[in-house]
C-alpha atoms as a PDB file:
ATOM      1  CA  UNK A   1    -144.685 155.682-144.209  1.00  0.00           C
ATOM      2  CA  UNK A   2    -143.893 154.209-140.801  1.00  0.00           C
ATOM      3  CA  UNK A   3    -141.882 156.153-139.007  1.00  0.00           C
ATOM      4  CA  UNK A   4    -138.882 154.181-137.347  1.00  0.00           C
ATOM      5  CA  UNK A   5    -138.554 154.129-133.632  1.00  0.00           C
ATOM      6  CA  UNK A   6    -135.449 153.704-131.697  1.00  0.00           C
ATOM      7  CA  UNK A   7    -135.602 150.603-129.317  1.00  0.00           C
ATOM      8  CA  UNK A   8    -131.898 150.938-127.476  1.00  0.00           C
ATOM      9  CA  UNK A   9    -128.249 152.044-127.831  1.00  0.00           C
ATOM     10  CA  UNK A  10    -125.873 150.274-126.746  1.00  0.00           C
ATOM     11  CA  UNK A  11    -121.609 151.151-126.126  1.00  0.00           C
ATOM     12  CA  UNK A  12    -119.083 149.158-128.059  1.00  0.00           C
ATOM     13  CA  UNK A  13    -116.430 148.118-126.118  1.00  0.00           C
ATOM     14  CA  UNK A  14    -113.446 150.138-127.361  1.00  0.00           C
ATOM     15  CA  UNK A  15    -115.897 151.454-130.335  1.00  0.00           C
ATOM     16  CA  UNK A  16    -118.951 153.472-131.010  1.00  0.00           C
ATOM     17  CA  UNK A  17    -122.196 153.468-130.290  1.00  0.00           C
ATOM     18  CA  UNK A  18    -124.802 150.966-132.029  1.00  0.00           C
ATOM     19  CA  UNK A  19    -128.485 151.740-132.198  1.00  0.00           C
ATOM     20  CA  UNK A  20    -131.254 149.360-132.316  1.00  0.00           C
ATOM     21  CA  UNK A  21    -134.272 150.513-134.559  1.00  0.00           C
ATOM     22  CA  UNK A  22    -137.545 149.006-135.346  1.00  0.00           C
ATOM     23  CA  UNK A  23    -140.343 150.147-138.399  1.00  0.00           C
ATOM     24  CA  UNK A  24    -143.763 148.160-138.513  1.00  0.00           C
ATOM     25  CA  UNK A  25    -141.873 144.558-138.534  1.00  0.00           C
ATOM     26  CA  UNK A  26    -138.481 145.768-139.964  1.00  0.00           C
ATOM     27  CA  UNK A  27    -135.226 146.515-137.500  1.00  0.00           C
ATOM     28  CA  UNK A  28    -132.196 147.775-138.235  1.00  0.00           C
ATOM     29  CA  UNK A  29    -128.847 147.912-136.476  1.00  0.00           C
ATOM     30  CA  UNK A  30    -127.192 150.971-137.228  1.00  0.00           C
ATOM     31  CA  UNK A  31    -123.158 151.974-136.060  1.00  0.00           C
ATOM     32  CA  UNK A  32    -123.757 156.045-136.035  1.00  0.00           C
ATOM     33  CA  UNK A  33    -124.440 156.719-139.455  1.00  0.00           C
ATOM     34  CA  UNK A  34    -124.024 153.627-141.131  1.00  0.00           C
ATOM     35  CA  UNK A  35    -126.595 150.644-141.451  1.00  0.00           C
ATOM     36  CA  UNK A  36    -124.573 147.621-140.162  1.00  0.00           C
ATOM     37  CA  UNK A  37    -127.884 145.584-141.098  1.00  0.00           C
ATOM     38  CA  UNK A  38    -131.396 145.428-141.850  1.00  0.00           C
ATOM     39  CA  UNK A  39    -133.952 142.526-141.310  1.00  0.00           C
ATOM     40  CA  UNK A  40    -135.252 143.148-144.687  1.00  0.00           C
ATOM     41  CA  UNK A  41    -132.136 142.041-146.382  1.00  0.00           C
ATOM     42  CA  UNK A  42    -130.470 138.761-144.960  1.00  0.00           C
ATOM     43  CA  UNK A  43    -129.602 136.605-148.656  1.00  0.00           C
ATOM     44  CA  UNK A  44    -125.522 137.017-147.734  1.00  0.00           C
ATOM     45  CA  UNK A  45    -125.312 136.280-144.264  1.00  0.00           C
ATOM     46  CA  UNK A  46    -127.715 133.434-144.654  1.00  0.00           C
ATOM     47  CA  UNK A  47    -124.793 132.892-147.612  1.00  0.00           C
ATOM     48  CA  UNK A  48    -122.230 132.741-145.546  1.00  0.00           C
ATOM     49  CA  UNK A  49    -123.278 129.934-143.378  1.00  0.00           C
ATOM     50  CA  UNK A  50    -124.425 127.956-146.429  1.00  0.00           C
ATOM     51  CA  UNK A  51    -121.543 128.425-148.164  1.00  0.00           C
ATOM     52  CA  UNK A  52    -119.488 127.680-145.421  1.00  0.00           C
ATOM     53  CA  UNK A  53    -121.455 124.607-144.518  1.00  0.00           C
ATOM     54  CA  UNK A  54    -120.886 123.328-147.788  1.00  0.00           C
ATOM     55  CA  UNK A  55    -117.577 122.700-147.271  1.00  0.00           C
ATOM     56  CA  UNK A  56    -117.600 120.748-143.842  1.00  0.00           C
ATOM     57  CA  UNK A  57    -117.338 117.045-146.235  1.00  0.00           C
ATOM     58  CA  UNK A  58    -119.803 115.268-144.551  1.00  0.00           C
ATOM     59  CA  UNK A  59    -117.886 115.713-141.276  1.00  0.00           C
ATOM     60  CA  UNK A  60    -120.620 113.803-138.893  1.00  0.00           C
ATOM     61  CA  UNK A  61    -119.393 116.304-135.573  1.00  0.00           C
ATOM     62  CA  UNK A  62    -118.614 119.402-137.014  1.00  0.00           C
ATOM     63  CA  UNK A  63    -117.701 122.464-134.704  1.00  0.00           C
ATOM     64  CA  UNK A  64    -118.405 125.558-136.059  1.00  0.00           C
ATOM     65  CA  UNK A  65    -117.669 129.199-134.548  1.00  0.00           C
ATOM     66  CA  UNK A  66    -119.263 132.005-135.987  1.00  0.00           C
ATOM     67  CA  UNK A  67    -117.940 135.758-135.187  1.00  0.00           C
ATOM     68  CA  UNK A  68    -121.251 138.215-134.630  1.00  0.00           C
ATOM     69  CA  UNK A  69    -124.714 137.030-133.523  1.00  0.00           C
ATOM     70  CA  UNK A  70    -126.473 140.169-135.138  1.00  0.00           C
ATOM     71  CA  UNK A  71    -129.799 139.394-136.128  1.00  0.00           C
ATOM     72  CA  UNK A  72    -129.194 135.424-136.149  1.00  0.00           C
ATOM     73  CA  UNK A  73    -129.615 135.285-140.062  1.00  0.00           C
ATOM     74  CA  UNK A  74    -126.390 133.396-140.036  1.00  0.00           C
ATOM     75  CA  UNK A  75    -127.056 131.112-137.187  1.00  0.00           C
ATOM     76  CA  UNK A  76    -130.119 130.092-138.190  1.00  0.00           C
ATOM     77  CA  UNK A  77    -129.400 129.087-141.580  1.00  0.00           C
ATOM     78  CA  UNK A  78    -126.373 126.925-140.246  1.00  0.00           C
ATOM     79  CA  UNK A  79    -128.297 125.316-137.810  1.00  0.00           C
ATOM     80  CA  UNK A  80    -131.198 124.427-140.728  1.00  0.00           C
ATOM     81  CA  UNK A  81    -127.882 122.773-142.388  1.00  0.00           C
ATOM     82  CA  UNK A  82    -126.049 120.843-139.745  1.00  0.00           C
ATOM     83  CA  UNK A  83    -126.819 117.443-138.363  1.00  0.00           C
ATOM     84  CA  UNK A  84    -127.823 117.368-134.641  1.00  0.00           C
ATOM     85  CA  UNK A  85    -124.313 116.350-133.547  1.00  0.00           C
ATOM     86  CA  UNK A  86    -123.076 119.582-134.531  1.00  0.00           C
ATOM     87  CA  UNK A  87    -121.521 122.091-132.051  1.00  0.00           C
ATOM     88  CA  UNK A  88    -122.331 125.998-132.802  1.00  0.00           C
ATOM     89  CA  UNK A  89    -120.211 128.588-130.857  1.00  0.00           C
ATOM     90  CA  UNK A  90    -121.537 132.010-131.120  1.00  0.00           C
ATOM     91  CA  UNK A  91    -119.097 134.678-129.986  1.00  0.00           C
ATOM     92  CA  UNK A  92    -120.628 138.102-129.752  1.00  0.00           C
ATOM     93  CA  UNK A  93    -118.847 141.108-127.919  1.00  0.00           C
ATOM     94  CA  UNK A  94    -121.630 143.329-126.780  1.00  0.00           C
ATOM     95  CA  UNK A  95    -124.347 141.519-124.639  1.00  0.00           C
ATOM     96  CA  UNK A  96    -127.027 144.354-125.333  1.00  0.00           C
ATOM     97  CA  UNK A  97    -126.990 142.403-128.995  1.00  0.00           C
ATOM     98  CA  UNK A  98    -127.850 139.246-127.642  1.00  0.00           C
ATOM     99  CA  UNK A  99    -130.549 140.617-124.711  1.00  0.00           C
ATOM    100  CA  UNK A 100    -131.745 142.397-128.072  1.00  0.00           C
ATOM    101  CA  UNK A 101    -132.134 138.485-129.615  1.00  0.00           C
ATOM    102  CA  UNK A 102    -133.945 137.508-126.590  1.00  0.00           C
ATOM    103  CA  UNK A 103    -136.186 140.397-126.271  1.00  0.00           C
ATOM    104  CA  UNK A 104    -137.484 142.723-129.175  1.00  0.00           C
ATOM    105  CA  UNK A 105    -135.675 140.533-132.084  1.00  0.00           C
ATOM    106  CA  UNK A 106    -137.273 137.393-130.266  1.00  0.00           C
ATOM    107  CA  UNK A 107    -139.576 136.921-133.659  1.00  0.00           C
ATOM    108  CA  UNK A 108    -136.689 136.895-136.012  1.00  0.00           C
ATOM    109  CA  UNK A 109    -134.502 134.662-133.872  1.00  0.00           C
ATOM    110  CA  UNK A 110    -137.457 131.864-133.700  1.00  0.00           C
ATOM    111  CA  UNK A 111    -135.953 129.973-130.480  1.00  0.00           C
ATOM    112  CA  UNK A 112    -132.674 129.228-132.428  1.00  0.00           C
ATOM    113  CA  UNK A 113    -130.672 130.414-129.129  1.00  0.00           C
ATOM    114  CA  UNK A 114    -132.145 127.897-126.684  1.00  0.00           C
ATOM    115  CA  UNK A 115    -131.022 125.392-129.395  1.00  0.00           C
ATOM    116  CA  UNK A 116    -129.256 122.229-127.527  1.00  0.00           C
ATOM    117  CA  UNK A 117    -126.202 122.872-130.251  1.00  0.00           C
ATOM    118  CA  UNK A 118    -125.954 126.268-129.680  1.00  0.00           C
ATOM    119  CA  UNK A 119    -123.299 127.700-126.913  1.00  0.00           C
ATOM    120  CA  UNK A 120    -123.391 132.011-126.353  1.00  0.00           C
ATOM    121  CA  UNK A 121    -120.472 133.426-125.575  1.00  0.00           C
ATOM    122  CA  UNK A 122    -119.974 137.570-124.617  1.00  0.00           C
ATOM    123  CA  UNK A 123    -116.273 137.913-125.589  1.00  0.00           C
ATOM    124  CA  UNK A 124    -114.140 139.294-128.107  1.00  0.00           C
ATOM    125  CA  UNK A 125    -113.814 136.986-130.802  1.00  0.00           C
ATOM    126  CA  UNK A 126    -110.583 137.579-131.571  1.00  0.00           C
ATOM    127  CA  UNK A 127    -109.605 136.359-128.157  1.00  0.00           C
ATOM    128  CA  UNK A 128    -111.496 133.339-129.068  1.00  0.00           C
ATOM    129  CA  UNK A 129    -109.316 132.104-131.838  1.00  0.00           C
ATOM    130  CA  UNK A 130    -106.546 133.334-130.353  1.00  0.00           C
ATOM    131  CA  UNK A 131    -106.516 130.768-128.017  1.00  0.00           C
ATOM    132  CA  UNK A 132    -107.851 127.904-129.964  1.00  0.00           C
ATOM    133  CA  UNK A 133    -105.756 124.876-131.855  1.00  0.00           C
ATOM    134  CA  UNK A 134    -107.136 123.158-134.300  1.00  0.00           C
ATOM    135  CA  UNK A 135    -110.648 123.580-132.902  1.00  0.00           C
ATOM    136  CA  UNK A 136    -113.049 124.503-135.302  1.00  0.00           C
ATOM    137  CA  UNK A 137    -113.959 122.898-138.625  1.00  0.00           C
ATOM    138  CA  UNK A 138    -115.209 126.382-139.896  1.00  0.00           C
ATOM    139  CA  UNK A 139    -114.691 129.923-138.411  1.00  0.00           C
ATOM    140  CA  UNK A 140    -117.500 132.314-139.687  1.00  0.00           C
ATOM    141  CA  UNK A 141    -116.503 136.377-139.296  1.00  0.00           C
ATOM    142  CA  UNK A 142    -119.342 138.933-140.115  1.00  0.00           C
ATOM    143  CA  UNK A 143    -118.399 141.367-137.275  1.00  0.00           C
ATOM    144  CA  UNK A 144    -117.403 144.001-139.370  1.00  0.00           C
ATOM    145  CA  UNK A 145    -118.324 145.752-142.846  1.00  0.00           C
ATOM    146  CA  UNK A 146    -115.473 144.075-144.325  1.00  0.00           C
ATOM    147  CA  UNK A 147    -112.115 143.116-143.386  1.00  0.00           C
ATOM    148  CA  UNK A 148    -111.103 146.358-141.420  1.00  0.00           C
ATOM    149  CA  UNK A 149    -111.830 147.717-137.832  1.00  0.00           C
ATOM    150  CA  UNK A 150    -115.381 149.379-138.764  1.00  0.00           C
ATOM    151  CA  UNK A 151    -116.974 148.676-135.622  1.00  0.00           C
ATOM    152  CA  UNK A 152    -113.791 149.211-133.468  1.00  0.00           C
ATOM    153  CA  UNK A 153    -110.196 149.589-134.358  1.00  0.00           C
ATOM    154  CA  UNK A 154    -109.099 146.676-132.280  1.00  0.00           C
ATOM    155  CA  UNK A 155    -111.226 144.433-134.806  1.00  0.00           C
ATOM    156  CA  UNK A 156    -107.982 145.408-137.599  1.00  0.00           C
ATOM    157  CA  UNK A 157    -106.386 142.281-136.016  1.00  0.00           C
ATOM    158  CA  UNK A 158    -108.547 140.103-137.089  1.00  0.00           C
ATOM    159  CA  UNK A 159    -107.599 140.625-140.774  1.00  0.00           C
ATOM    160  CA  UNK A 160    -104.183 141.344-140.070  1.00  0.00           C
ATOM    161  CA  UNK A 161    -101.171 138.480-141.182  1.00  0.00           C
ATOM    162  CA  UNK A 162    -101.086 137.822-137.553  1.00  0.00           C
ATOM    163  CA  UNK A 163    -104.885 137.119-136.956  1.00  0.00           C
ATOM    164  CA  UNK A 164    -104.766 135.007-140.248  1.00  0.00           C
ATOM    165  CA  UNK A 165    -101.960 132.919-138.840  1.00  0.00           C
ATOM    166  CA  UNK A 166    -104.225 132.682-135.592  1.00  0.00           C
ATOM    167  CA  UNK A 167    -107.261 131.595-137.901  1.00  0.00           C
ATOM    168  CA  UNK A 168    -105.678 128.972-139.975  1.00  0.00           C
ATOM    169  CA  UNK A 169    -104.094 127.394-136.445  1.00  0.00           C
ATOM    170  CA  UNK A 170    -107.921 127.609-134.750  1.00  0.00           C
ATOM    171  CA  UNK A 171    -108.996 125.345-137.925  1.00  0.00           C
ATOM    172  CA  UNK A 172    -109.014 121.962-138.253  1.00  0.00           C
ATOM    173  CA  UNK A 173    -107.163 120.656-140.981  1.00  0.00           C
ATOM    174  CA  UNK A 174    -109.752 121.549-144.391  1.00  0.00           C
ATOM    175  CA  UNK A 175    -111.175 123.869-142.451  1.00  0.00           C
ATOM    176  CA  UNK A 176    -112.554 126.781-143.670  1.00  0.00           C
ATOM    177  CA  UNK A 177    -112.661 130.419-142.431  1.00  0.00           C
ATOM    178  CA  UNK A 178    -115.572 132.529-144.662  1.00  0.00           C
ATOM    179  CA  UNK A 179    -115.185 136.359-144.370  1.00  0.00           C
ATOM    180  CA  UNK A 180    -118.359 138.117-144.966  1.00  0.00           C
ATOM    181  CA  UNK A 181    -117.798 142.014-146.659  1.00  0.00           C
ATOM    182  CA  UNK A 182    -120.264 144.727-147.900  1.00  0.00           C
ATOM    183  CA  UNK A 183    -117.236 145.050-150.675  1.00  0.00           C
ATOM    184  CA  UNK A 184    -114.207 143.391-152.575  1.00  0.00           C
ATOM    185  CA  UNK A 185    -111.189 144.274-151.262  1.00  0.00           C
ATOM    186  CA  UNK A 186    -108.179 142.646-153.124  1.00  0.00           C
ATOM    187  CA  UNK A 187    -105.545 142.930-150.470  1.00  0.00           C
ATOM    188  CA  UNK A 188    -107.455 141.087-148.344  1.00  0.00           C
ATOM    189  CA  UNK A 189    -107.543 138.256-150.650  1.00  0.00           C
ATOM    190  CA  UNK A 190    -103.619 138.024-151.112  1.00  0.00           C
ATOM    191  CA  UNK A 191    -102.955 138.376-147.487  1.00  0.00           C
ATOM    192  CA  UNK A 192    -105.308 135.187-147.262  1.00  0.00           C
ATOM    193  CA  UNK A 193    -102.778 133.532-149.468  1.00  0.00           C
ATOM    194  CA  UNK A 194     -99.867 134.419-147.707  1.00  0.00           C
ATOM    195  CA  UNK A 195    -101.378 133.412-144.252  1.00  0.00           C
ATOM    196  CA  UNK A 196    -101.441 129.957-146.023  1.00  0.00           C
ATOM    197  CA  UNK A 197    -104.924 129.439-147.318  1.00  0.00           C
ATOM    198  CA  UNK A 198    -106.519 128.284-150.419  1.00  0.00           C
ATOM    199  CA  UNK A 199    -108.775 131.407-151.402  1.00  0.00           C
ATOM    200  CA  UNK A 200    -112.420 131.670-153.220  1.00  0.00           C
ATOM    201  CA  UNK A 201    -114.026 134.946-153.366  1.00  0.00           C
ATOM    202  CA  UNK A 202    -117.818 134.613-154.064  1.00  0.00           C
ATOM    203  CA  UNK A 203    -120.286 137.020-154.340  1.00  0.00           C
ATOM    204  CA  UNK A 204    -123.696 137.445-153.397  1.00  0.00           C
ATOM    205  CA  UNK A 205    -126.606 139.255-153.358  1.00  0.00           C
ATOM    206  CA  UNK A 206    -127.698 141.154-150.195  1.00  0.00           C
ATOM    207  CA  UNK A 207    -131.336 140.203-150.407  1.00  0.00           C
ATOM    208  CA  UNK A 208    -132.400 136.665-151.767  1.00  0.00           C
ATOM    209  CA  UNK A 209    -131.341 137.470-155.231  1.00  0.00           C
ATOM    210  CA  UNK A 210    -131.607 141.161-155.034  1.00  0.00           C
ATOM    211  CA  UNK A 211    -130.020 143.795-153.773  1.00  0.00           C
ATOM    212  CA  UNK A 212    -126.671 145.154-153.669  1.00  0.00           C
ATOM    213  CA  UNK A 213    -123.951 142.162-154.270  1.00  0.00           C
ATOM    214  CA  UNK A 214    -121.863 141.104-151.100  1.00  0.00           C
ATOM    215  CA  UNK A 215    -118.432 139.358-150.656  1.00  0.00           C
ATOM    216  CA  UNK A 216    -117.394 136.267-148.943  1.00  0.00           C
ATOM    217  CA  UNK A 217    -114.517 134.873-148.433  1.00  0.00           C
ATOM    218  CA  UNK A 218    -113.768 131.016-148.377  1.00  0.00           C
ATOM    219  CA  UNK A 219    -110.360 130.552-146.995  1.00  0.00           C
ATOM    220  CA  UNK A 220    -109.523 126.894-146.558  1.00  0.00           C
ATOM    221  CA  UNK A 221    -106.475 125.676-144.325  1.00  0.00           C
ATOM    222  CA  UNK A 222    -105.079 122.901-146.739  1.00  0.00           C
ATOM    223  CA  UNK A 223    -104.113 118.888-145.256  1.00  0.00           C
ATOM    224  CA  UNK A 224    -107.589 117.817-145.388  1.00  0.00           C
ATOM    225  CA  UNK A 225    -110.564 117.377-148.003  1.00  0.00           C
ATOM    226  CA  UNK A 226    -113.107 120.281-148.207  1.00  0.00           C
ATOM    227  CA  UNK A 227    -116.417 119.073-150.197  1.00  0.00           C
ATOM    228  CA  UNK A 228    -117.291 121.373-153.361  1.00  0.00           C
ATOM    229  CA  UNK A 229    -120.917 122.472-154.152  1.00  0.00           C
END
């Protein structure tokens, strides 16, 4: 067995500490003792952006912001589903993560960063929204193990009724805000409601139809049409 070998560590801001590891051709991203992700196993997150991208109707300029770079999975698969006239924000809040995509996760990221659609930004999502009105035609959150604080408490807001309300007035009418989680977590799904959204829960599996079974969320702000697969 390969042994694994730590490549960096790098401070959250107002969190822990994550921890960049690499095995043969395998990497993992680890918040102390907990595996926040694992190249091996990218079926959801690739999930999320399909099933999010699903749901865009055919818009022909669609502006999408997804919440945690990690190891691209997620960008990559929306970008192999959008049309060129798309617009990808990519908001991650430690920029060790993305010097990580441009240096030792180079391979898995495959150039999808110097993409002409693609826009990086080092900031704290939450800020992000915050500040946007009826921006985005989807809002894509994997920046956590599920709808709670995990990798820093101030991340609690996102999920909260008041970063809900934020959410659904970032989206475009028929927008759609997908939640990725390790887990189901039923309050989460009736504080979508009450925040105003029409609610799906889906779940999938963690590797490409193996593994353990993820959650996503499809929250859609109603007053326009939202395509269904």
């Amino acid at each position: 067995m390969i042994p694994w070998t730590l490549i960096d560590i790098a401070t959250v801001p107002g969190g822990g500490e994550l921890r960049l590891k690499r095995r043969g051709g395998e990497f993992s991203i680890m918040l102390g003792p907990i595996e926040l992700m694992n190249s091996r196993l990218s079926g959801s997150e690739e999930g999320l952006a399909r099933l999010a991208c699903e749901r865009l109707d055919g818009r022909p300029t669609p502006r999408i912001l997804i919440g945690g770079l990690g190891m691209g999975f997620t960008l990559r698969a929306a970008l192999a589903l959008l049309g060129k006239d798309a617009a990808v924000e990519v908001v991650e809040l430690v920029p060790a993560v993305v010097a990580w995509a441009r240096g030792p996760m180079a391979e898995l990221f495959a150039g999808c960063l110097d993409d002409a659609r693609v826009t990086i930004r080092e900031e704290d999502v939450g800020r992000v929204i915050a500040t946007a009105s009826s921006a985005y035609d989807a809002i894509l959150l994997d920046v956590d193990n599920g709808p709670d604080g995990l990798s820093r408490p101030e991340n609690d807001g996102l999920y909260d009724a008041a970063g809900l309300q934020a959410a659904r007035a970032a989206l475009r009418p028929g927008g759609v805000l997908a939640v990725w989680s390790s887990a189901p977590d039923r309050a989460f799904t009736q504080r979508l409601r009450r925040a105003g959204f029409e609610v799906e829960e889906v779940g999938i599996r963690a590797g490409r139809g193996r593994g353990a079974r993820h959650t996503i969320w499809l929250a859609t702000r109603p007053g326009g049409r939202a395509a269904r697969p």
